[in-house]
PDB file of N, CA and C in Angstrom:
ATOM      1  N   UNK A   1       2.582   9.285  17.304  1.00  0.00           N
ATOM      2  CA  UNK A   1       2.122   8.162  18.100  1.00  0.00           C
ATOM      3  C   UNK A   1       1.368   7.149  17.217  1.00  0.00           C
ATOM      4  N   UNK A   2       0.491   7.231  16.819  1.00  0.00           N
ATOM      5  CA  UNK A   2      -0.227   6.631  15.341  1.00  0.00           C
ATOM      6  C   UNK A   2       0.553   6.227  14.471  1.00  0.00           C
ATOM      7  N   UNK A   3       1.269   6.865  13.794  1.00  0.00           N
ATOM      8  CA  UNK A   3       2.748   6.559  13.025  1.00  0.00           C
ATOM      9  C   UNK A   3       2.999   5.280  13.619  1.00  0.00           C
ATOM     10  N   UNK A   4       4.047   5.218  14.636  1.00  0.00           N
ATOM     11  CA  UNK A   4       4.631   4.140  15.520  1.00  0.00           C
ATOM     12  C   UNK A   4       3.793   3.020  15.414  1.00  0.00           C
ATOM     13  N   UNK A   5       2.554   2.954  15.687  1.00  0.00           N
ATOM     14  CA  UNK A   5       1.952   1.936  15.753  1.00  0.00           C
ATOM     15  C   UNK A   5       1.691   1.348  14.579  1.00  0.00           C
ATOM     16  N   UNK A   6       1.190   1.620  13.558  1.00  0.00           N
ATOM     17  CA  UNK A   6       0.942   1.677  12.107  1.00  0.00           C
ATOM     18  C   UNK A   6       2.106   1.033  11.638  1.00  0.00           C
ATOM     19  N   UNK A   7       3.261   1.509  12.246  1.00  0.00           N
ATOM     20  CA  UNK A   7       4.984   1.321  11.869  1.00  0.00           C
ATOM     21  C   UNK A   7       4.987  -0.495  12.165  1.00  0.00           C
ATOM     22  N   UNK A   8       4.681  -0.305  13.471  1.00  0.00           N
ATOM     23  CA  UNK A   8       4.927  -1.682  13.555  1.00  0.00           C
ATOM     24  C   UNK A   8       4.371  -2.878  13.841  1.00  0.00           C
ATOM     25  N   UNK A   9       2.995  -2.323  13.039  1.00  0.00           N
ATOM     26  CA  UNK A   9       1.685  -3.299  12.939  1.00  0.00           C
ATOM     27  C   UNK A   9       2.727  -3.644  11.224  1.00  0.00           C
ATOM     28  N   UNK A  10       2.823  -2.881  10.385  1.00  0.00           N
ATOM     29  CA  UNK A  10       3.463  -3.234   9.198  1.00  0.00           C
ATOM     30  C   UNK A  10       5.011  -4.013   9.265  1.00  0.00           C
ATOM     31  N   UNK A  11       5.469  -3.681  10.211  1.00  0.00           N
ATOM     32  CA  UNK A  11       6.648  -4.454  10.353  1.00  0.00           C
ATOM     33  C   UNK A  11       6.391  -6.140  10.426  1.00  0.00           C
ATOM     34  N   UNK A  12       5.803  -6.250  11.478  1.00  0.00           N
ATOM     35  CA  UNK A  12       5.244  -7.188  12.348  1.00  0.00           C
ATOM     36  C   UNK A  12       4.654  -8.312  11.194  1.00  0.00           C
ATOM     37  N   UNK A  13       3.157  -7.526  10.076  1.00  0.00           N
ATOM     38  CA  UNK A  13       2.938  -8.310   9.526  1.00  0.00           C
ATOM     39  C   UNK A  13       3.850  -8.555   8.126  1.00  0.00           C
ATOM     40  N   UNK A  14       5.244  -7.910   7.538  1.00  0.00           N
ATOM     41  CA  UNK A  14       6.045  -8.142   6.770  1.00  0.00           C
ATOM     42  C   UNK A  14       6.802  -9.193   7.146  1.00  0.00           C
ATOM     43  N   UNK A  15       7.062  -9.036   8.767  1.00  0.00           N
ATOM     44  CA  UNK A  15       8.201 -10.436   9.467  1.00  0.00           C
ATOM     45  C   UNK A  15       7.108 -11.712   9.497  1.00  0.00           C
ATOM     46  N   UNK A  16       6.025 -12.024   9.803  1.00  0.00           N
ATOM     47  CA  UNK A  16       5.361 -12.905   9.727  1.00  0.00           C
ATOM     48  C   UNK A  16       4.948 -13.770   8.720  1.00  0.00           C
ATOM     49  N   UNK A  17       4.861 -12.376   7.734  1.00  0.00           N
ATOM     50  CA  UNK A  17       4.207 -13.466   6.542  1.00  0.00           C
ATOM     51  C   UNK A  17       4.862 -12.883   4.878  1.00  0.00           C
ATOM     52  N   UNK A  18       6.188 -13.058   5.176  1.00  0.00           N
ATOM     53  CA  UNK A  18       7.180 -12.605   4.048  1.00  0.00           C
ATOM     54  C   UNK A  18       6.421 -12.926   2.240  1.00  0.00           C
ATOM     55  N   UNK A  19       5.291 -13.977   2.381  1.00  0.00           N
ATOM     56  CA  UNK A  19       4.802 -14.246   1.231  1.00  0.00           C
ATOM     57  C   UNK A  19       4.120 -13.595   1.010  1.00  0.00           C
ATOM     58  N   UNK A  20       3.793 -12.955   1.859  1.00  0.00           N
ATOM     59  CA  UNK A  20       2.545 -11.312   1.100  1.00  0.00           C
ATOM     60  C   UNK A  20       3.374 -10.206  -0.173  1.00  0.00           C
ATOM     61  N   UNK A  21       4.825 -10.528  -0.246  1.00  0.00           N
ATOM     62  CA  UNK A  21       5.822  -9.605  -0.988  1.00  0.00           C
ATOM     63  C   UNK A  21       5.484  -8.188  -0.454  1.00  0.00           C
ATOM     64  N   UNK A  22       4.799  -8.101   0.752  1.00  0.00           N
ATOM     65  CA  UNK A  22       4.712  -6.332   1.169  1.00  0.00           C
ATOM     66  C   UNK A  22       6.141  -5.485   1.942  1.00  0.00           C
ATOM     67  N   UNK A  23       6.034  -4.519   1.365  1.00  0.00           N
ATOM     68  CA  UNK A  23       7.492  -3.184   1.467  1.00  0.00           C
ATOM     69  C   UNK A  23       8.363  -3.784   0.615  1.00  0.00           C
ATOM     70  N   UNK A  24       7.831  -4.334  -0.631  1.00  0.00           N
ATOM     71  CA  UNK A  24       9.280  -4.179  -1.378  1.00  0.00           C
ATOM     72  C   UNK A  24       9.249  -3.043  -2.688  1.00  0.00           C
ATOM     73  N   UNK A  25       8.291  -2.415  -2.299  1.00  0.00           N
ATOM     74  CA  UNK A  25       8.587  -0.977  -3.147  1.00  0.00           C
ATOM     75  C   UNK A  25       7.755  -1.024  -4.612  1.00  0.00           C
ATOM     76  N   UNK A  26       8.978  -0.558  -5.405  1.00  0.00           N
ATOM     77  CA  UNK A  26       8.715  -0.815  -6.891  1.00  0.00           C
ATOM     78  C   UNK A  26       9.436  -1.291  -7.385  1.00  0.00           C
ATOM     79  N   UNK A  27      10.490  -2.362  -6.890  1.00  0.00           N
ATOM     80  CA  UNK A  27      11.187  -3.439  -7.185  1.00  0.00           C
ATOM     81  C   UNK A  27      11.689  -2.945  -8.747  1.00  0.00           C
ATOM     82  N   UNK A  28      12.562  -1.926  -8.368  1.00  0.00           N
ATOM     83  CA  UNK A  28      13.233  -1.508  -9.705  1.00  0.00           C
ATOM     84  C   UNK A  28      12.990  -1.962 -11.365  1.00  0.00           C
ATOM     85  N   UNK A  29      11.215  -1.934 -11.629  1.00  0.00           N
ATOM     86  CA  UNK A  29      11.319  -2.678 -12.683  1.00  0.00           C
ATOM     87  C   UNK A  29      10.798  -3.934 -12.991  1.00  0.00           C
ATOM     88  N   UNK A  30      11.145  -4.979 -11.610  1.00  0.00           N
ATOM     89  CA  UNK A  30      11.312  -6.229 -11.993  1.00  0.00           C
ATOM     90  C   UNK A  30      10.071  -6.321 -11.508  1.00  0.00           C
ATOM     91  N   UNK A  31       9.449  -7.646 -12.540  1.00  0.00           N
ATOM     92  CA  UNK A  31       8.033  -7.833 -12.101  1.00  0.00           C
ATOM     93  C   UNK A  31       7.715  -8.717 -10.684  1.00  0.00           C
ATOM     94  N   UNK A  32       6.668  -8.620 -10.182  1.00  0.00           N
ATOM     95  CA  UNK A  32       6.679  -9.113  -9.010  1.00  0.00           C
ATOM     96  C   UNK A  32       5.366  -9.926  -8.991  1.00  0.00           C
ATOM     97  N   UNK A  33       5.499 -11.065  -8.162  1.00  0.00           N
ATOM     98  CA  UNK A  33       4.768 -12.083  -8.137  1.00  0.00           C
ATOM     99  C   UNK A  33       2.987 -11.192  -7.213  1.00  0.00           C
ATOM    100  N   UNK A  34       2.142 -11.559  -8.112  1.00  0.00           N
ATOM    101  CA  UNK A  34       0.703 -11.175  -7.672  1.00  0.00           C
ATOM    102  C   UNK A  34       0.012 -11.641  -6.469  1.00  0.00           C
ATOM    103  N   UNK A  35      -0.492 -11.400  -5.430  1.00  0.00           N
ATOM    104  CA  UNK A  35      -0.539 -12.494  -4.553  1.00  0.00           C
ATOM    105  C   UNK A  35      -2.217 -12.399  -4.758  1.00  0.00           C
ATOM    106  N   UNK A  36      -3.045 -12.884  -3.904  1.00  0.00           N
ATOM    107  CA  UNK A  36      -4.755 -13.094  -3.983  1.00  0.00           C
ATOM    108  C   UNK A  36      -5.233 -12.474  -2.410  1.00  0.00           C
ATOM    109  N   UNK A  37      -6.116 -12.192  -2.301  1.00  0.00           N
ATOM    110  CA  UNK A  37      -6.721 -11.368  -1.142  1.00  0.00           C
ATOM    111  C   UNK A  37      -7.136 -12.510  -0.404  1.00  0.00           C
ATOM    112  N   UNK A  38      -5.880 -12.787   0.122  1.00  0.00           N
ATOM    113  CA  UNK A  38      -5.796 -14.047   1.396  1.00  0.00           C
ATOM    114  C   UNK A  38      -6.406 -14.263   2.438  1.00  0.00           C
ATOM    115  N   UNK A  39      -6.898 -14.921   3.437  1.00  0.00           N
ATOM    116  CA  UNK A  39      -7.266 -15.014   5.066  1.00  0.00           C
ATOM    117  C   UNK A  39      -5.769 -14.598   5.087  1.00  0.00           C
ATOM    118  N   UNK A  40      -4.833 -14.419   5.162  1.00  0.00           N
ATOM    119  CA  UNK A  40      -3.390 -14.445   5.625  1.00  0.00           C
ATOM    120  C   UNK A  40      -3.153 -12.776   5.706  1.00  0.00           C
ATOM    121  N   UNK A  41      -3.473 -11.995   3.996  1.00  0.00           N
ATOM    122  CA  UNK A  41      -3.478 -11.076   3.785  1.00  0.00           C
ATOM    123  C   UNK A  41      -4.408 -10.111   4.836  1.00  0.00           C
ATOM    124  N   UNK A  42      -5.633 -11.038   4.843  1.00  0.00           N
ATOM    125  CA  UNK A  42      -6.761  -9.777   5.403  1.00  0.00           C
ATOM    126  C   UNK A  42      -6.453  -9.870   7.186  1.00  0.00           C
ATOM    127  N   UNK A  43      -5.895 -11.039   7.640  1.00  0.00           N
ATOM    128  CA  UNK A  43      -5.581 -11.040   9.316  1.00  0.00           C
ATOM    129  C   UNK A  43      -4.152 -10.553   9.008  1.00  0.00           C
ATOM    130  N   UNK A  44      -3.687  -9.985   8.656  1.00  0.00           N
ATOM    131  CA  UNK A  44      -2.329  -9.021   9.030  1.00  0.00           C
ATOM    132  C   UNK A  44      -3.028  -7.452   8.743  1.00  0.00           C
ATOM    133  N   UNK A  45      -4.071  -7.231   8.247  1.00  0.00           N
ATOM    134  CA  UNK A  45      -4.554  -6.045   8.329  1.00  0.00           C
ATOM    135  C   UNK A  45      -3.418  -4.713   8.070  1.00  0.00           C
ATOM    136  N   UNK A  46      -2.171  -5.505   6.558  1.00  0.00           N
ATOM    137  CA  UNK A  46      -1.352  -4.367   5.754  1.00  0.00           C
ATOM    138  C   UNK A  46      -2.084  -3.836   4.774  1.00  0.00           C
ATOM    139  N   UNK A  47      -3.137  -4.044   4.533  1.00  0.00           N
ATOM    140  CA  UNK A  47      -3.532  -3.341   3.227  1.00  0.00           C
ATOM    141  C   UNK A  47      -4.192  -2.187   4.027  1.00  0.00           C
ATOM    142  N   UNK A  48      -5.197  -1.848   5.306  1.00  0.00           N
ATOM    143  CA  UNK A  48      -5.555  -1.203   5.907  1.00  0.00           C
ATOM    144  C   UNK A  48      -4.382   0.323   6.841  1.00  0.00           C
ATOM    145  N   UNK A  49      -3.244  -0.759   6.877  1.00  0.00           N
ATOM    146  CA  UNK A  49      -1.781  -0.146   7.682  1.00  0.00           C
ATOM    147  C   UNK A  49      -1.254   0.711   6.975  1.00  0.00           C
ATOM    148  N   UNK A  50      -1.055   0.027   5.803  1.00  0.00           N
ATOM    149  CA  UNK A  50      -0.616   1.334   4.724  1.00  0.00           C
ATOM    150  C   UNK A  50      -1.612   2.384   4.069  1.00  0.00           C
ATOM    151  N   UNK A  51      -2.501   1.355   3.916  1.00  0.00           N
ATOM    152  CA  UNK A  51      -3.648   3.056   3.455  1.00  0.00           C
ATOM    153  C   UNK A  51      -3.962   3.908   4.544  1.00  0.00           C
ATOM    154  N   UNK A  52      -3.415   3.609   5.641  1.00  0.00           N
ATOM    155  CA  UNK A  52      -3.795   4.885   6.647  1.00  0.00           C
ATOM    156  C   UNK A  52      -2.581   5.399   6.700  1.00  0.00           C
ATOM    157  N   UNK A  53      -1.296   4.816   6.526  1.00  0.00           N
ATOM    158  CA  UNK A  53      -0.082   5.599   6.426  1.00  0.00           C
ATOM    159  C   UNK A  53       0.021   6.396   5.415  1.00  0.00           C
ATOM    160  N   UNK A  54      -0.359   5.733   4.179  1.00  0.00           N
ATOM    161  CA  UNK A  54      -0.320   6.714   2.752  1.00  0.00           C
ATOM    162  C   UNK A  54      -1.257   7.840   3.035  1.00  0.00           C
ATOM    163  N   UNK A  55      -2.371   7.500   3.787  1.00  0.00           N
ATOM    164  CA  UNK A  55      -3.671   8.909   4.327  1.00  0.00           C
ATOM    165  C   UNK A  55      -3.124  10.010   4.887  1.00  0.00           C
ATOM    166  N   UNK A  56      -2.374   9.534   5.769  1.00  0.00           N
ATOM    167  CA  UNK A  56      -1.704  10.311   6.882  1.00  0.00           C
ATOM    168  C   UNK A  56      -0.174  11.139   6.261  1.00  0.00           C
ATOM    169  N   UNK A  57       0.771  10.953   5.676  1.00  0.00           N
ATOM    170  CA  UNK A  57       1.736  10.936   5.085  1.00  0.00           C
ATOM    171  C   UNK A  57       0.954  12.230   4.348  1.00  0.00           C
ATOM    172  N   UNK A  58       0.334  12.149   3.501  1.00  0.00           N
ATOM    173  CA  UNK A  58      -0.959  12.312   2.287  1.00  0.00           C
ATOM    174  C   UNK A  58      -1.398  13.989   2.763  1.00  0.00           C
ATOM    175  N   UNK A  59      -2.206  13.922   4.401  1.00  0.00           N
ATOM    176  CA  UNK A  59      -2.604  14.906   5.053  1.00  0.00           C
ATOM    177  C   UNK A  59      -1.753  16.007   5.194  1.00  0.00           C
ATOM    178  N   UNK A  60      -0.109  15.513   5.625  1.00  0.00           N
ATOM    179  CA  UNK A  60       0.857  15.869   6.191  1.00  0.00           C
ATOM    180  C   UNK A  60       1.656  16.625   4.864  1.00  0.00           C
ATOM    181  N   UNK A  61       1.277  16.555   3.392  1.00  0.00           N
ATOM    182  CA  UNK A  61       1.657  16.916   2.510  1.00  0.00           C
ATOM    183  C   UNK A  61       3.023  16.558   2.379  1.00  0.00           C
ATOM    184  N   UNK A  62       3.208  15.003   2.702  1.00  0.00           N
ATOM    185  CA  UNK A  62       4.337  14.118   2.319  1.00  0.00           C
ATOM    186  C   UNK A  62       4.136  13.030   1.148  1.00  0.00           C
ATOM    187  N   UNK A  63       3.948  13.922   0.261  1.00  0.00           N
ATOM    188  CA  UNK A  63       3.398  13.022  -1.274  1.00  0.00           C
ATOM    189  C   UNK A  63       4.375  12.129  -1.327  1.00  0.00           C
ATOM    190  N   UNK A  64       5.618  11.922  -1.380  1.00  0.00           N
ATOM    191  CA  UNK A  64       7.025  11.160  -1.856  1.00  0.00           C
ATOM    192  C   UNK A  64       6.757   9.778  -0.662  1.00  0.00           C
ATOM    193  N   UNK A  65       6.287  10.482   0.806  1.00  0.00           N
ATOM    194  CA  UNK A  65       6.107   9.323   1.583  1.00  0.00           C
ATOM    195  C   UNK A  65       4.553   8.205   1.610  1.00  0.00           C
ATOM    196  N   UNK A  66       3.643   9.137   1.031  1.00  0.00           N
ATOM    197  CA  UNK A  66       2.612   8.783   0.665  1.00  0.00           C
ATOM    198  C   UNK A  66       2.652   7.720  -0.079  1.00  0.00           C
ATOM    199  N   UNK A  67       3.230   7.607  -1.474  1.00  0.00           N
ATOM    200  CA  UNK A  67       3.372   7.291  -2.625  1.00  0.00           C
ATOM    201  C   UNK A  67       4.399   5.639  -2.184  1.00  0.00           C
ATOM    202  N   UNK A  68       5.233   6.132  -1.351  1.00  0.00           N
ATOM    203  CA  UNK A  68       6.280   5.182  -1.149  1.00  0.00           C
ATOM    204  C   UNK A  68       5.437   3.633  -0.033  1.00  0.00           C
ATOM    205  N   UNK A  69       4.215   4.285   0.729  1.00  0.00           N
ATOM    206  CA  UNK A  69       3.774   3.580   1.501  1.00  0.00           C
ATOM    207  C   UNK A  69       2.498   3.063   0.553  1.00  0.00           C
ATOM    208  N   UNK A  70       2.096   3.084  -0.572  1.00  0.00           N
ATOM    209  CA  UNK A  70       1.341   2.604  -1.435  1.00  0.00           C
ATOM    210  C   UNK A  70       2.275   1.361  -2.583  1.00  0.00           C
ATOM    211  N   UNK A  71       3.381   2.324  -2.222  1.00  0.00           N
ATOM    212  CA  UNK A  71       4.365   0.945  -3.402  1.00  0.00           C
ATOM    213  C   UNK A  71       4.417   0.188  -2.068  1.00  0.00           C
ATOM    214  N   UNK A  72       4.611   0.207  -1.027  1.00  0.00           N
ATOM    215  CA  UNK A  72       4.814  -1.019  -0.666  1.00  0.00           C
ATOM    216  C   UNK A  72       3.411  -2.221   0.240  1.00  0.00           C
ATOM    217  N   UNK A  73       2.511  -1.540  -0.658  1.00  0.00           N
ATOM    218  CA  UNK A  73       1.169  -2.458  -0.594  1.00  0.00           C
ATOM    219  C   UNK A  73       1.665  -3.602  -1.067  1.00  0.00           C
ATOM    220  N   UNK A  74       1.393  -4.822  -0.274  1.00  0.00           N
ATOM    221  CA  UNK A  74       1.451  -6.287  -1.435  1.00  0.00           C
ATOM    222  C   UNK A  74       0.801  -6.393  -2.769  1.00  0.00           C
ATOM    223  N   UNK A  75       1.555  -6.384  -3.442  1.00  0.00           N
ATOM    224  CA  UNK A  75       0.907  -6.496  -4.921  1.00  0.00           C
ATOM    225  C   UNK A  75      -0.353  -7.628  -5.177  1.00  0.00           C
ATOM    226  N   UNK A  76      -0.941  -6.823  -5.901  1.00  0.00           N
ATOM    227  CA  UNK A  76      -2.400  -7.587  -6.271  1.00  0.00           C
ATOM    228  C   UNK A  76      -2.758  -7.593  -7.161  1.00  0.00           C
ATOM    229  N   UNK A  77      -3.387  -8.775  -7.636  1.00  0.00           N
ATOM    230  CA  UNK A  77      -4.243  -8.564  -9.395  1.00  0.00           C
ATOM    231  C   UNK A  77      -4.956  -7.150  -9.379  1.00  0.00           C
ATOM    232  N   UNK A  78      -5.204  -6.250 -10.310  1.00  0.00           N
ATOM    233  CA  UNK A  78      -6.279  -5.098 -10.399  1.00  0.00           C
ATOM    234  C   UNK A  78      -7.613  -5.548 -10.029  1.00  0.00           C
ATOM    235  N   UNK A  79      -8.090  -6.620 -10.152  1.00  0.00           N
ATOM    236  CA  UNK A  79      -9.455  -6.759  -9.500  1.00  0.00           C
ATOM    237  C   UNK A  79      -9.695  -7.085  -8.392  1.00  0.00           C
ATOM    238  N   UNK A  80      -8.463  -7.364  -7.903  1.00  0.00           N
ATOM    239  CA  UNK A  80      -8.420  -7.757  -6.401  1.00  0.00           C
ATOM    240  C   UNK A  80      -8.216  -6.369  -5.352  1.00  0.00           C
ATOM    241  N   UNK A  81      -7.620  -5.215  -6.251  1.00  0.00           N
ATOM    242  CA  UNK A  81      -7.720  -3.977  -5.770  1.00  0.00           C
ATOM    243  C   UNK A  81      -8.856  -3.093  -4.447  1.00  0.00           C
ATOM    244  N   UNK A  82      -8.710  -3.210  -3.219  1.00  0.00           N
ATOM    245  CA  UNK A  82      -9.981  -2.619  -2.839  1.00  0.00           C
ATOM    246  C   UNK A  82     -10.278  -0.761  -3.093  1.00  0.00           C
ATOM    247  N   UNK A  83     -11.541  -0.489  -2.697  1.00  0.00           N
ATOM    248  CA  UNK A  83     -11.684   0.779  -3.013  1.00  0.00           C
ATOM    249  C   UNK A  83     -11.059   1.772  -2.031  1.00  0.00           C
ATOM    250  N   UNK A  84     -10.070   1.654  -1.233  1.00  0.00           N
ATOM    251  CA  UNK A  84      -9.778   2.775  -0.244  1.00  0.00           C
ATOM    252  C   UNK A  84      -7.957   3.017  -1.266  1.00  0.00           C
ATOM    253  N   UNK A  85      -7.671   1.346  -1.529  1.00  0.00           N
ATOM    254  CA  UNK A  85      -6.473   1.706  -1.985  1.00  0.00           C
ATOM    255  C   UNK A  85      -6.464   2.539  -3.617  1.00  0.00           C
ATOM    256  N   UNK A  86      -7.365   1.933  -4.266  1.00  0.00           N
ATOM    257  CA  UNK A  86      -7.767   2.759  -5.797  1.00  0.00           C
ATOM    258  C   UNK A  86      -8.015   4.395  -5.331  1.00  0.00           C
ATOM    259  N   UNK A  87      -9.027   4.639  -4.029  1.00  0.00           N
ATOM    260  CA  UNK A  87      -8.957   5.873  -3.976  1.00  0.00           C
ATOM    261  C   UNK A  87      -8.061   6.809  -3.499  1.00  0.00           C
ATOM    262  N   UNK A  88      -6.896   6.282  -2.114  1.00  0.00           N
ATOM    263  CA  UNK A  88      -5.319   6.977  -2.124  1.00  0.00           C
ATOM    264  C   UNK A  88      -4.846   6.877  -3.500  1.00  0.00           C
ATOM    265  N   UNK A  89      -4.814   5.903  -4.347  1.00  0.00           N
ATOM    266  CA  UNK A  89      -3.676   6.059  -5.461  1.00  0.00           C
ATOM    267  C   UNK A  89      -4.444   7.598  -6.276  1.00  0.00           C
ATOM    268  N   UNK A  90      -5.491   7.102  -6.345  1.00  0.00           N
ATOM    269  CA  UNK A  90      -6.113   8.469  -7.112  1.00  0.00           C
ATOM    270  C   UNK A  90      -5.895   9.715  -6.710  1.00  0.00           C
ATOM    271  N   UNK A  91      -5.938  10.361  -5.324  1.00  0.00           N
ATOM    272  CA  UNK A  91      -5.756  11.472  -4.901  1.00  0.00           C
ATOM    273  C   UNK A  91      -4.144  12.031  -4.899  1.00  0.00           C
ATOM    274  N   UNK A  92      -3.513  10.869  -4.550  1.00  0.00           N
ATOM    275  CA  UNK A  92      -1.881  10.593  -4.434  1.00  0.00           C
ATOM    276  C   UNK A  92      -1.287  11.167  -5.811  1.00  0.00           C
ATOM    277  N   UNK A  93      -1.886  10.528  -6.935  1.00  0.00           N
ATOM    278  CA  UNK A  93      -1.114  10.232  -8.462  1.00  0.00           C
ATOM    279  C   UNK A  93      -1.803  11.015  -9.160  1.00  0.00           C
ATOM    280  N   UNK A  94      -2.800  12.150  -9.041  1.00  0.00           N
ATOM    281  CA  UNK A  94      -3.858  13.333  -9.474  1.00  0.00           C
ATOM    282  C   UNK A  94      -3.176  13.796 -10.456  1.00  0.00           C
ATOM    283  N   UNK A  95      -1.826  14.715 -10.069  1.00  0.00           N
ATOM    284  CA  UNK A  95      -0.910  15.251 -10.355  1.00  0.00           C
ATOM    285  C   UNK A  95      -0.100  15.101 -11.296  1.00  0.00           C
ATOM    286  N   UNK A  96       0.324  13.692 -10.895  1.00  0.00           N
ATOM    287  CA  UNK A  96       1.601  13.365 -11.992  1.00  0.00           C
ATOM    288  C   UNK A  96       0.522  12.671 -13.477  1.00  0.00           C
ATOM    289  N   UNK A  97      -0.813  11.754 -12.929  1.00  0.00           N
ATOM    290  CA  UNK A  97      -1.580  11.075 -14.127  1.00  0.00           C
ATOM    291  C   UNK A  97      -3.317  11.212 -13.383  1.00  0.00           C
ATOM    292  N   UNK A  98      -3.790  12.050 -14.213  1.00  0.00           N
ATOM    293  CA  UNK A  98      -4.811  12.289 -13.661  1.00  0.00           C
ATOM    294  C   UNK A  98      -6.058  10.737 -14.255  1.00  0.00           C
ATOM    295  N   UNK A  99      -5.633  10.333 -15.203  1.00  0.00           N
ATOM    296  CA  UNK A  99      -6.210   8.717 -15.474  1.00  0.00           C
ATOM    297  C   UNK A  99      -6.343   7.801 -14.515  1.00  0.00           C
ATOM    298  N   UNK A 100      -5.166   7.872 -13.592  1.00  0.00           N
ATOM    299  CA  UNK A 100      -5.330   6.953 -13.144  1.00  0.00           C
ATOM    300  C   UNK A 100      -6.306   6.804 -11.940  1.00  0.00           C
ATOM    301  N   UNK A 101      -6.921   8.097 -11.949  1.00  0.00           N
ATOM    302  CA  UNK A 101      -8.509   8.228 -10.663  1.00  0.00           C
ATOM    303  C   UNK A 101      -9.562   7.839 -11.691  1.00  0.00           C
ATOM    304  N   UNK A 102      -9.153   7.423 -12.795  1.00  0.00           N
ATOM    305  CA  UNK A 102     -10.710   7.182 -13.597  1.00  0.00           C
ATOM    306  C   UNK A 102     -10.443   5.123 -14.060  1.00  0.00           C
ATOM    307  N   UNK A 103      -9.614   4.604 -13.111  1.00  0.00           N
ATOM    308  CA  UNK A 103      -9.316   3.262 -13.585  1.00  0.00           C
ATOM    309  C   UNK A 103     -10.501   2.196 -12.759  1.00  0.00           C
TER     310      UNK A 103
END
């Protein structure tokens, strides 16, 4: 039930505001345009949507779905990074790079 909603609070704000570049993954490689921690960004409330999906996913010991709902955070400069998303990536990526909880 949570899922669903989460689902399509993220849908919703991907169809609205396509310039956030959010759910396009890890864009095989190709670099992707940085965006800035917008009024646009923060009233679609995806950076919050996915860190509770990656949480939840996370709980559920769906690392692959976890991981997949963090790539498709809108990309951001590293300082523009907030601390809930630095701390899923950390718990998420422990495993494969334990550095990257000390960034």
């Amino acid at each position: 039930a949570a899922t669903k909603v989460i689902k399509d609070l993220i849908k919703r704000g991907i169809d609205e505001h396509p310039e956030l570049s959010a759910g396009g993954g890890d864009n095989n490689g190709m670099e992707t345009k940085r965006i800035n921690n917008s009024f646009a960004l923060q009233e679609t409330h995806l950076v919050e949507a996915f860190n509770l999906m990656a949480a939840i996913e996370f709980d559920k010991s769906n690392l692959e779905d976890a991981k997949k709902a963090l790539r498709d955070l809108p990309p951001r400069k590293e300082e523009e990074i907030d601390p809930v998303t630095l701390h899923n990536e950390a718990l998420i990526r422990m495993d494969e790079d334990a550095t990257v909880g000390f960034r």
